[in-house]
PDB file of N, CA and C in Angstrom:
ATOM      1  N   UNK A   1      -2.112  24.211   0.619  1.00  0.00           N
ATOM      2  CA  UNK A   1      -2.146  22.754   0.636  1.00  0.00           C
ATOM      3  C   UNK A   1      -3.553  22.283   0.959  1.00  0.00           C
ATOM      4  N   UNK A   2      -3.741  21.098   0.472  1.00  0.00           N
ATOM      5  CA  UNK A   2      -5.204  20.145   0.706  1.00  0.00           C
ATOM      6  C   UNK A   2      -5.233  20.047   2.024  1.00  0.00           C
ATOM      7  N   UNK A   3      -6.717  19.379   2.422  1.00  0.00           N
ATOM      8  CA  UNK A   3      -6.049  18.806   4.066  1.00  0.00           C
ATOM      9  C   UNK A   3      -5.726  17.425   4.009  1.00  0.00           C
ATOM     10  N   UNK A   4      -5.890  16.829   4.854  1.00  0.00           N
ATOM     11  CA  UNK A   4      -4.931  15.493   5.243  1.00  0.00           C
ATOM     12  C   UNK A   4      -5.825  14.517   4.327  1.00  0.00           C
ATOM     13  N   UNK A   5      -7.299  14.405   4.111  1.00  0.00           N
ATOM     14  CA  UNK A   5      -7.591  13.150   3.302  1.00  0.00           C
ATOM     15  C   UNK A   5      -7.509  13.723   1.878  1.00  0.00           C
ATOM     16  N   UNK A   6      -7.257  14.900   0.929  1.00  0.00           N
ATOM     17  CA  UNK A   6      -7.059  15.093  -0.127  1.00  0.00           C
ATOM     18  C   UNK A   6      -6.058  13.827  -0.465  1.00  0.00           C
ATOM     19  N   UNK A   7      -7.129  13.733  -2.193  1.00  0.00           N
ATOM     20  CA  UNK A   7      -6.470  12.327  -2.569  1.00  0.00           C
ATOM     21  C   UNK A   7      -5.071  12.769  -3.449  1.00  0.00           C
ATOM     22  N   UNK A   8      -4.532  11.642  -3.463  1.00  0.00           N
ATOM     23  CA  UNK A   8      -2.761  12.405  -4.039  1.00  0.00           C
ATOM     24  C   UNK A   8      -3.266  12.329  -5.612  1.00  0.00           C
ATOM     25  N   UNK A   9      -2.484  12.938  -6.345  1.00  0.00           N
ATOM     26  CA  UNK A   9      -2.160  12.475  -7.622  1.00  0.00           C
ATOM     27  C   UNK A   9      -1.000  12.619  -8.229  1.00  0.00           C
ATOM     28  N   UNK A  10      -0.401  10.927  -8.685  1.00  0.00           N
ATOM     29  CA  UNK A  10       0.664  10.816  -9.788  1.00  0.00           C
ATOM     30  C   UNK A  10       1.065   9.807 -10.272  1.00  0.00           C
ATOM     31  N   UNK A  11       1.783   9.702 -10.823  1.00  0.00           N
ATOM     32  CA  UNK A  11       2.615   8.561 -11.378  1.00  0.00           C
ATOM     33  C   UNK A  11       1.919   8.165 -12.922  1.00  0.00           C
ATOM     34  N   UNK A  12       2.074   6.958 -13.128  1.00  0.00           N
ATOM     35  CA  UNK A  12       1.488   6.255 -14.316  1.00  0.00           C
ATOM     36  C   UNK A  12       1.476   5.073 -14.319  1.00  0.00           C
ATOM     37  N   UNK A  13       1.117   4.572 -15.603  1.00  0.00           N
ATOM     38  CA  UNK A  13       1.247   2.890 -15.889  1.00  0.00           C
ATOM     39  C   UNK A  13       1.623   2.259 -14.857  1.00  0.00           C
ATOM     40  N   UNK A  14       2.975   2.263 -14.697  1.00  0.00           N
ATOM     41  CA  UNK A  14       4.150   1.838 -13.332  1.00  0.00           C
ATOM     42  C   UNK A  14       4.062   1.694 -12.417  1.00  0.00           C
ATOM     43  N   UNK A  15       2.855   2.765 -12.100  1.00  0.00           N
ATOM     44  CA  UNK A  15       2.516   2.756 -10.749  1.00  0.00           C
ATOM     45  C   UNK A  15       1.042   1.497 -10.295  1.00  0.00           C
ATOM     46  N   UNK A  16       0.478   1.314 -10.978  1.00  0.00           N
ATOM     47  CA  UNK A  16      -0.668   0.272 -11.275  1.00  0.00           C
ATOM     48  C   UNK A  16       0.179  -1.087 -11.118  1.00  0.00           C
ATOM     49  N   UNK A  17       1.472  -1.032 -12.076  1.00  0.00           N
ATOM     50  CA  UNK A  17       2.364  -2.185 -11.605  1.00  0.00           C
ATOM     51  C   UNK A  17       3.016  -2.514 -10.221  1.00  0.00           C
ATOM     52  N   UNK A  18       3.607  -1.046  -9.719  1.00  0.00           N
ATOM     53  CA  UNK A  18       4.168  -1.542  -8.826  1.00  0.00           C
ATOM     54  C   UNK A  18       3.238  -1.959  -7.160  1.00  0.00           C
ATOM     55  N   UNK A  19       1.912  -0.984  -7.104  1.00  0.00           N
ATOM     56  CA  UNK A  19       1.157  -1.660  -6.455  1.00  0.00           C
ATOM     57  C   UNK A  19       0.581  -3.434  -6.797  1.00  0.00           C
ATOM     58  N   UNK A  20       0.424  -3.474  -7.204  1.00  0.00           N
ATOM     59  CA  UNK A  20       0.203  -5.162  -7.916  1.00  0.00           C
ATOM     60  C   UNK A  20       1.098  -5.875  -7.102  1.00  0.00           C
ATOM     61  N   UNK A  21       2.492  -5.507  -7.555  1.00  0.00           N
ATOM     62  CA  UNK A  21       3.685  -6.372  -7.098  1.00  0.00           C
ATOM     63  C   UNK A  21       3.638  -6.373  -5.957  1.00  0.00           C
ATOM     64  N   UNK A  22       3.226  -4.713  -5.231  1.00  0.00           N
ATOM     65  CA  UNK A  22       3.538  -4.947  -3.780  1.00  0.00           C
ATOM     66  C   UNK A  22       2.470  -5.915  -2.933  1.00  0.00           C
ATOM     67  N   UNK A  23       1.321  -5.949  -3.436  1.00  0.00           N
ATOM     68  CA  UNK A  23       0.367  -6.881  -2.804  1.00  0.00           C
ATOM     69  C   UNK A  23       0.698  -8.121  -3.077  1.00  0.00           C
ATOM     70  N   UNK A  24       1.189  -8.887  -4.306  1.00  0.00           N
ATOM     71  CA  UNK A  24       1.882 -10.371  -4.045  1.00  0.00           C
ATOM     72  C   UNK A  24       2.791 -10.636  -3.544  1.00  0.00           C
ATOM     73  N   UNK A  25       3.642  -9.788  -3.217  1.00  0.00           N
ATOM     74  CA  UNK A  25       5.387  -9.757  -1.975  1.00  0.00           C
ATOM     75  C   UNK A  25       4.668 -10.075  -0.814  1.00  0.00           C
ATOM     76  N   UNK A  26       3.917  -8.787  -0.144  1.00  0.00           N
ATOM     77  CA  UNK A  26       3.097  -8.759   0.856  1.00  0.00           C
ATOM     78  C   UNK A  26       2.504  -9.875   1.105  1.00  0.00           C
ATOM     79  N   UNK A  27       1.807 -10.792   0.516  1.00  0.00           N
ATOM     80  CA  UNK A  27       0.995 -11.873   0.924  1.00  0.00           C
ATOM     81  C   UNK A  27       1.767 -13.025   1.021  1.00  0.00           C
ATOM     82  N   UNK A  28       2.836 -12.722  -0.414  1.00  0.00           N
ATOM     83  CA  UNK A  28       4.208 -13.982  -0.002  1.00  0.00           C
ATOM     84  C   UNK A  28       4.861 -13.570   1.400  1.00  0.00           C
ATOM     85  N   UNK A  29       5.272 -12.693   1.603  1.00  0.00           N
ATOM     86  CA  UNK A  29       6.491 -12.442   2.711  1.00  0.00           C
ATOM     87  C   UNK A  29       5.486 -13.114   4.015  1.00  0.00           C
ATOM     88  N   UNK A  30       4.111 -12.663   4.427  1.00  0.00           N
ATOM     89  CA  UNK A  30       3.368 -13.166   5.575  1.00  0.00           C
ATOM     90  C   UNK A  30       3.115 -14.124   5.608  1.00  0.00           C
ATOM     91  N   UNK A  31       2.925 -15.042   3.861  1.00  0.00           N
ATOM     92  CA  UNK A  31       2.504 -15.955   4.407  1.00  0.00           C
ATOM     93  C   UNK A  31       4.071 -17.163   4.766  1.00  0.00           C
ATOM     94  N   UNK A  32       5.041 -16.583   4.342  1.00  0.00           N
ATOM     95  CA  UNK A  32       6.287 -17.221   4.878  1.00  0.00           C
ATOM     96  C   UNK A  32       6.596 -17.685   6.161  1.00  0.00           C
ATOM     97  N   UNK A  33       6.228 -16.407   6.773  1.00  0.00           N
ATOM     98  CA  UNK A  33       6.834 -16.151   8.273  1.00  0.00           C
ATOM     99  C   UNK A  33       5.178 -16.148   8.942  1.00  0.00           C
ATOM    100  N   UNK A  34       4.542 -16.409   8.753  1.00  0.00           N
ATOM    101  CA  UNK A  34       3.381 -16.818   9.597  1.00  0.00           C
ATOM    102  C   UNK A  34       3.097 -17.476  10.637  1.00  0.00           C
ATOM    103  N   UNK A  35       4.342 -18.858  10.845  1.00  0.00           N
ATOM    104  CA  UNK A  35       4.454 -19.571  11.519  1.00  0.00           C
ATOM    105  C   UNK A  35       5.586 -19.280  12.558  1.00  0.00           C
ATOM    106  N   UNK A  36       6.025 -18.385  12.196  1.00  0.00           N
ATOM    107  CA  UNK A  36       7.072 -17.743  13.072  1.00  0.00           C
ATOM    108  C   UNK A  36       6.960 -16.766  14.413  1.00  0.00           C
ATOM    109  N   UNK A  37       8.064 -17.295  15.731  1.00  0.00           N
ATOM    110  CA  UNK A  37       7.976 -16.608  16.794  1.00  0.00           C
ATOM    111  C   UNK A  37       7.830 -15.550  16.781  1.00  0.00           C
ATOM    112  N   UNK A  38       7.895 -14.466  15.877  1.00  0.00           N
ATOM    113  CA  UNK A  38       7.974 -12.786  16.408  1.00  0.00           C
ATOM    114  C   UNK A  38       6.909 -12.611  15.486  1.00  0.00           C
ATOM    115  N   UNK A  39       6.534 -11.248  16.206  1.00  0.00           N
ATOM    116  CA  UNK A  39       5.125 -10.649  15.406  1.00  0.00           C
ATOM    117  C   UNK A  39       6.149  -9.777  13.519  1.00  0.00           C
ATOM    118  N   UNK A  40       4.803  -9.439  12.947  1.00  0.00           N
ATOM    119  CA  UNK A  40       5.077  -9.322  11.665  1.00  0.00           C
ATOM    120  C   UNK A  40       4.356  -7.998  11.417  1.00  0.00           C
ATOM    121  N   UNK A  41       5.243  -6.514  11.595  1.00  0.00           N
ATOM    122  CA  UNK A  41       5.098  -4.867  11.984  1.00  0.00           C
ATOM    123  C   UNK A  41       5.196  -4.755   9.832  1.00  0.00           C
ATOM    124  N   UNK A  42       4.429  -4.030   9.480  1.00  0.00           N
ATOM    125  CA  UNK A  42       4.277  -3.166   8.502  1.00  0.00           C
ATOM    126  C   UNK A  42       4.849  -1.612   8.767  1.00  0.00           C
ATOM    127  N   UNK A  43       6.116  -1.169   7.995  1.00  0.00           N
ATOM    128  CA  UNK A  43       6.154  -0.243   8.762  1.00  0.00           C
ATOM    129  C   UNK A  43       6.280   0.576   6.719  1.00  0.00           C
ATOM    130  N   UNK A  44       5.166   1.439   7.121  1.00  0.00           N
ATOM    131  CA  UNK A  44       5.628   2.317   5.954  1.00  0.00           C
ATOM    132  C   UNK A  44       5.521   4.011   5.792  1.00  0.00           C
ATOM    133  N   UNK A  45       6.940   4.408   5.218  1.00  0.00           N
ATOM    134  CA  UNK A  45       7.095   5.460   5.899  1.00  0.00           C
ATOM    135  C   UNK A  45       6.436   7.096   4.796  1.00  0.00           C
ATOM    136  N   UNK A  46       5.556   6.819   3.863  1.00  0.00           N
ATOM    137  CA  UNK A  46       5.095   7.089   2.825  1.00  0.00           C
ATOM    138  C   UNK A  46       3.740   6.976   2.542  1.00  0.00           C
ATOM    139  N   UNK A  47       3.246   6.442   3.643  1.00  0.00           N
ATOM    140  CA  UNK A  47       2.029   5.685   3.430  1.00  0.00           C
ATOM    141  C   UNK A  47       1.009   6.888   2.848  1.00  0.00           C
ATOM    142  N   UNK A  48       0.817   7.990   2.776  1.00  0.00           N
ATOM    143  CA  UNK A  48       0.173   8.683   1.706  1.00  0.00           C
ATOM    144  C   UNK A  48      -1.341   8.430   2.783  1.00  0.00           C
ATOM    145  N   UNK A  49      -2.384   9.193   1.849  1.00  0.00           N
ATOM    146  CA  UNK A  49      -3.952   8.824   2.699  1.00  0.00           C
ATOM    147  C   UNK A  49      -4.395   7.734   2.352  1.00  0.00           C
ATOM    148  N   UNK A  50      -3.939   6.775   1.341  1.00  0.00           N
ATOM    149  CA  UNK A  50      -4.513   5.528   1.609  1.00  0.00           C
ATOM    150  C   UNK A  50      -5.542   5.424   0.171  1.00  0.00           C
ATOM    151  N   UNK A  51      -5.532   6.463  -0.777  1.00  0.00           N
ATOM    152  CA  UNK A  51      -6.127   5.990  -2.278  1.00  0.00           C
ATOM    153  C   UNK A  51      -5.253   7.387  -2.985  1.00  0.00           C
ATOM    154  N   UNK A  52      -4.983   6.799  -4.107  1.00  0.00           N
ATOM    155  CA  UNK A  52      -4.572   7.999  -5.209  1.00  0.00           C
ATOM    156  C   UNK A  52      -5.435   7.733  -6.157  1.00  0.00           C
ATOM    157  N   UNK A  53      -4.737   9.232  -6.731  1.00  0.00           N
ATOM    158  CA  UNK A  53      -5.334   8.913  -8.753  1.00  0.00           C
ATOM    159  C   UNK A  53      -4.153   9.214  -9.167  1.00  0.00           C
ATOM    160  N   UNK A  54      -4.475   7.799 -10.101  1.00  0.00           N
ATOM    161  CA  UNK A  54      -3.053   7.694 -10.883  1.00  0.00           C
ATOM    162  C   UNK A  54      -3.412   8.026 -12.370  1.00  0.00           C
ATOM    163  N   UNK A  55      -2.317   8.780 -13.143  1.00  0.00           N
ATOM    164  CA  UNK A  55      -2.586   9.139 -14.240  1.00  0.00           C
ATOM    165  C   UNK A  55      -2.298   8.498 -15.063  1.00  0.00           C
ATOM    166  N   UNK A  56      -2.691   7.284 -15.710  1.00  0.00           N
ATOM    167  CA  UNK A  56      -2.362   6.082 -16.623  1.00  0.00           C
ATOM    168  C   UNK A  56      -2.726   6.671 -18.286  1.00  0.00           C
ATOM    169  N   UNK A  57      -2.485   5.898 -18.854  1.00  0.00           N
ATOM    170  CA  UNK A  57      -2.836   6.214 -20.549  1.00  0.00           C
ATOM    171  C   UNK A  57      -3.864   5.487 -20.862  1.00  0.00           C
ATOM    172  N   UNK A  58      -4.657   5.453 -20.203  1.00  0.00           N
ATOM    173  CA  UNK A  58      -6.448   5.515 -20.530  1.00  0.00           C
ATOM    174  C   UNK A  58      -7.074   6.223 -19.737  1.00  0.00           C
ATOM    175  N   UNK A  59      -6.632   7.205 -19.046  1.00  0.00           N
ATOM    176  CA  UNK A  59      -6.944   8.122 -18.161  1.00  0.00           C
ATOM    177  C   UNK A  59      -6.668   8.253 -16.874  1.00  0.00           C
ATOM    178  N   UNK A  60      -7.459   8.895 -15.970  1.00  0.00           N
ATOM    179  CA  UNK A  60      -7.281   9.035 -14.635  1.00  0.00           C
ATOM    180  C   UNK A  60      -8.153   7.584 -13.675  1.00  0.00           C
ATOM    181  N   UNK A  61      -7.432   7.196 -12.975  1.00  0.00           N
ATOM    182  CA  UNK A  61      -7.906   5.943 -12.056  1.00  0.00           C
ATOM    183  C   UNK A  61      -7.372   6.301 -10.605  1.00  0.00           C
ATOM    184  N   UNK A  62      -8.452   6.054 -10.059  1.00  0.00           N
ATOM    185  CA  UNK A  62      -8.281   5.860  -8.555  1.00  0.00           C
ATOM    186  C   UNK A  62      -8.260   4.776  -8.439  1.00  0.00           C
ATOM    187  N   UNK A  63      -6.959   4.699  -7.303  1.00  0.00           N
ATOM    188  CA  UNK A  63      -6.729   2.963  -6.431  1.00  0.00           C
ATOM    189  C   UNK A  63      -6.159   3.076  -5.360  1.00  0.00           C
ATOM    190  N   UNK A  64      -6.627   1.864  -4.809  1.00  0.00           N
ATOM    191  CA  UNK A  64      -5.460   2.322  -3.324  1.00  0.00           C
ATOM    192  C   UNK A  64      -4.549   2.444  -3.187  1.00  0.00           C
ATOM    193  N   UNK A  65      -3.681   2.501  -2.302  1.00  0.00           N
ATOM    194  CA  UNK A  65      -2.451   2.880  -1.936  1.00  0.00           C
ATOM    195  C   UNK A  65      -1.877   2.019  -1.229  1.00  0.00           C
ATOM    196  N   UNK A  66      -0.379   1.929  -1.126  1.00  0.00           N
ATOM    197  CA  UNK A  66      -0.150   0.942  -0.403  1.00  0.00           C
ATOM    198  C   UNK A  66      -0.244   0.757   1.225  1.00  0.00           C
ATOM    199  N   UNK A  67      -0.575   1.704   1.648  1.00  0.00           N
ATOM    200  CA  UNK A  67      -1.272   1.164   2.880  1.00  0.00           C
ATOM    201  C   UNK A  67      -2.208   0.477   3.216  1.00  0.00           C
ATOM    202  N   UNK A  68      -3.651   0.963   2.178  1.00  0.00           N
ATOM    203  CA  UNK A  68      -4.776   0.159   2.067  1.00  0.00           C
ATOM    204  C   UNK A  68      -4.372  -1.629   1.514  1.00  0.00           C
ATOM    205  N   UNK A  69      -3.513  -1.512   1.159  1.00  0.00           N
ATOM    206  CA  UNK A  69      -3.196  -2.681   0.294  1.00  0.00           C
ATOM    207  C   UNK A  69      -2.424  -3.584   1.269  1.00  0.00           C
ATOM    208  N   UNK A  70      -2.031  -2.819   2.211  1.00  0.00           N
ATOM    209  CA  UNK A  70      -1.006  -4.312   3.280  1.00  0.00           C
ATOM    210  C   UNK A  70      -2.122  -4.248   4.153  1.00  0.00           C
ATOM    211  N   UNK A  71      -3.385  -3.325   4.431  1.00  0.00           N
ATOM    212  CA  UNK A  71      -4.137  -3.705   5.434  1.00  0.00           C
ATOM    213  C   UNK A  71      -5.212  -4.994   4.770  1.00  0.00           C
ATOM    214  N   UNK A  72      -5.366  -4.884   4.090  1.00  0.00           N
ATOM    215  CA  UNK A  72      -5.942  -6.422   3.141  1.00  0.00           C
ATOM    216  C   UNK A  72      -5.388  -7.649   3.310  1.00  0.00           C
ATOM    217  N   UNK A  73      -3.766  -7.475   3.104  1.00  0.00           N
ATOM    218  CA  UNK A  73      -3.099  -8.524   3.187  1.00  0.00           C
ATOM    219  C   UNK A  73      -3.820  -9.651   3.823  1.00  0.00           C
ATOM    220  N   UNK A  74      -3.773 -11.090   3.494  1.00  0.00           N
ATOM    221  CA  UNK A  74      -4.130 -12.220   4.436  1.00  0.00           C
ATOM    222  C   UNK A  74      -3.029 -13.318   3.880  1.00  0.00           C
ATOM    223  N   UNK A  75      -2.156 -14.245   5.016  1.00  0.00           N
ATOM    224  CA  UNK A  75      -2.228 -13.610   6.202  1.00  0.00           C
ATOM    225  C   UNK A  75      -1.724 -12.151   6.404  1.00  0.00           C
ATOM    226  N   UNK A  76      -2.768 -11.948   7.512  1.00  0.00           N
ATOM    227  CA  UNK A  76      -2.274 -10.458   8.212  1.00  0.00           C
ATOM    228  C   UNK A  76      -0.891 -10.098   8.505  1.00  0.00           C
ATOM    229  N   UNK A  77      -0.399  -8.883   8.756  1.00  0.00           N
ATOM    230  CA  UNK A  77       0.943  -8.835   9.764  1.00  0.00           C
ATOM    231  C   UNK A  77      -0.113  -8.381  10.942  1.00  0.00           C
ATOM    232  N   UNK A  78       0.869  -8.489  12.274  1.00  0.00           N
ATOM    233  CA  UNK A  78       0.482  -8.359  13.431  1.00  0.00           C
ATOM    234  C   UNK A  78       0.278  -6.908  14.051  1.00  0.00           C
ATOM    235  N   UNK A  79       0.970  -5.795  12.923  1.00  0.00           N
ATOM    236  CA  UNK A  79       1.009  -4.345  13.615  1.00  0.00           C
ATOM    237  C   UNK A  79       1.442  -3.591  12.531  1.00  0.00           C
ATOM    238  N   UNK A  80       0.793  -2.688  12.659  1.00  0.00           N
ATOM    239  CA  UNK A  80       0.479  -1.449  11.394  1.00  0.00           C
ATOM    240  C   UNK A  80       1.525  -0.376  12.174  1.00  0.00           C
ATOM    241  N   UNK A  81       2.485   0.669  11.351  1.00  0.00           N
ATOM    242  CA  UNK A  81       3.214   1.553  11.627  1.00  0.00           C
ATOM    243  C   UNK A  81       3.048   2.427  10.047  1.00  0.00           C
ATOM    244  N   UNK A  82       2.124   3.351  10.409  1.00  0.00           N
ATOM    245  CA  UNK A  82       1.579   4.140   9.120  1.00  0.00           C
ATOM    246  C   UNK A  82       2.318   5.670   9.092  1.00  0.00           C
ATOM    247  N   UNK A  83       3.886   6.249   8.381  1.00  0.00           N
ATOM    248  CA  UNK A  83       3.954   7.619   8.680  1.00  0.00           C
ATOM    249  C   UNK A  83       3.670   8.302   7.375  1.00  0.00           C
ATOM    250  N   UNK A  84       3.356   9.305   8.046  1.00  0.00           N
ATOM    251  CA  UNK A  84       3.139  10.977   6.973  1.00  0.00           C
ATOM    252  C   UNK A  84       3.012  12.057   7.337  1.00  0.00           C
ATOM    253  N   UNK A  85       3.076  12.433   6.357  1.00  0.00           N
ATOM    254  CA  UNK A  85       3.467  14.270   7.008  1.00  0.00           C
ATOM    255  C   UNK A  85       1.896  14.994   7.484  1.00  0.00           C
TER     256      UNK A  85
END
């Protein structure tokens, strides 16, 4: 096995999509509850090292990951919960 920052590789097309999506949920869902009494925990249990290469059909692309991608988020959440193996 790699060590811990070896970058991942997989997926495709789909995957370019579904990061996308997850960064406009992400910025919708915070900026919903922004105004709200309790803090706002990111908890993801997959979070990977934080960039892949994804294998799309124009080639190989590196992008972040969705961890890097909720730490961007604005508004912020209040607390990061990052697991992996």
């Amino acid at each position: 096995m790699g060590g811990a920052m070896e970058q991942q590789r997989f997926g495709g097309d789909w995957t370019l999509i579904k990061l996308g999506i997850l960064g406009e949920y992400l910025r919708a869902f915070t900026t919903a509850l922004k105004n709200q009494p309790f803090r706002l925990v990111y908890i993801d249990a997959f979070a990977g090292t934080g960039r892949c290469k994804v294998n799309t059909s124009s080639g190989e692309r590196e992008v972040d990951g969705s961890a890097r991608i909720a730490l961007r988020v604005n508004p912020p959440f209040d607390q990061f919960v990052f697991i992996e193996e």
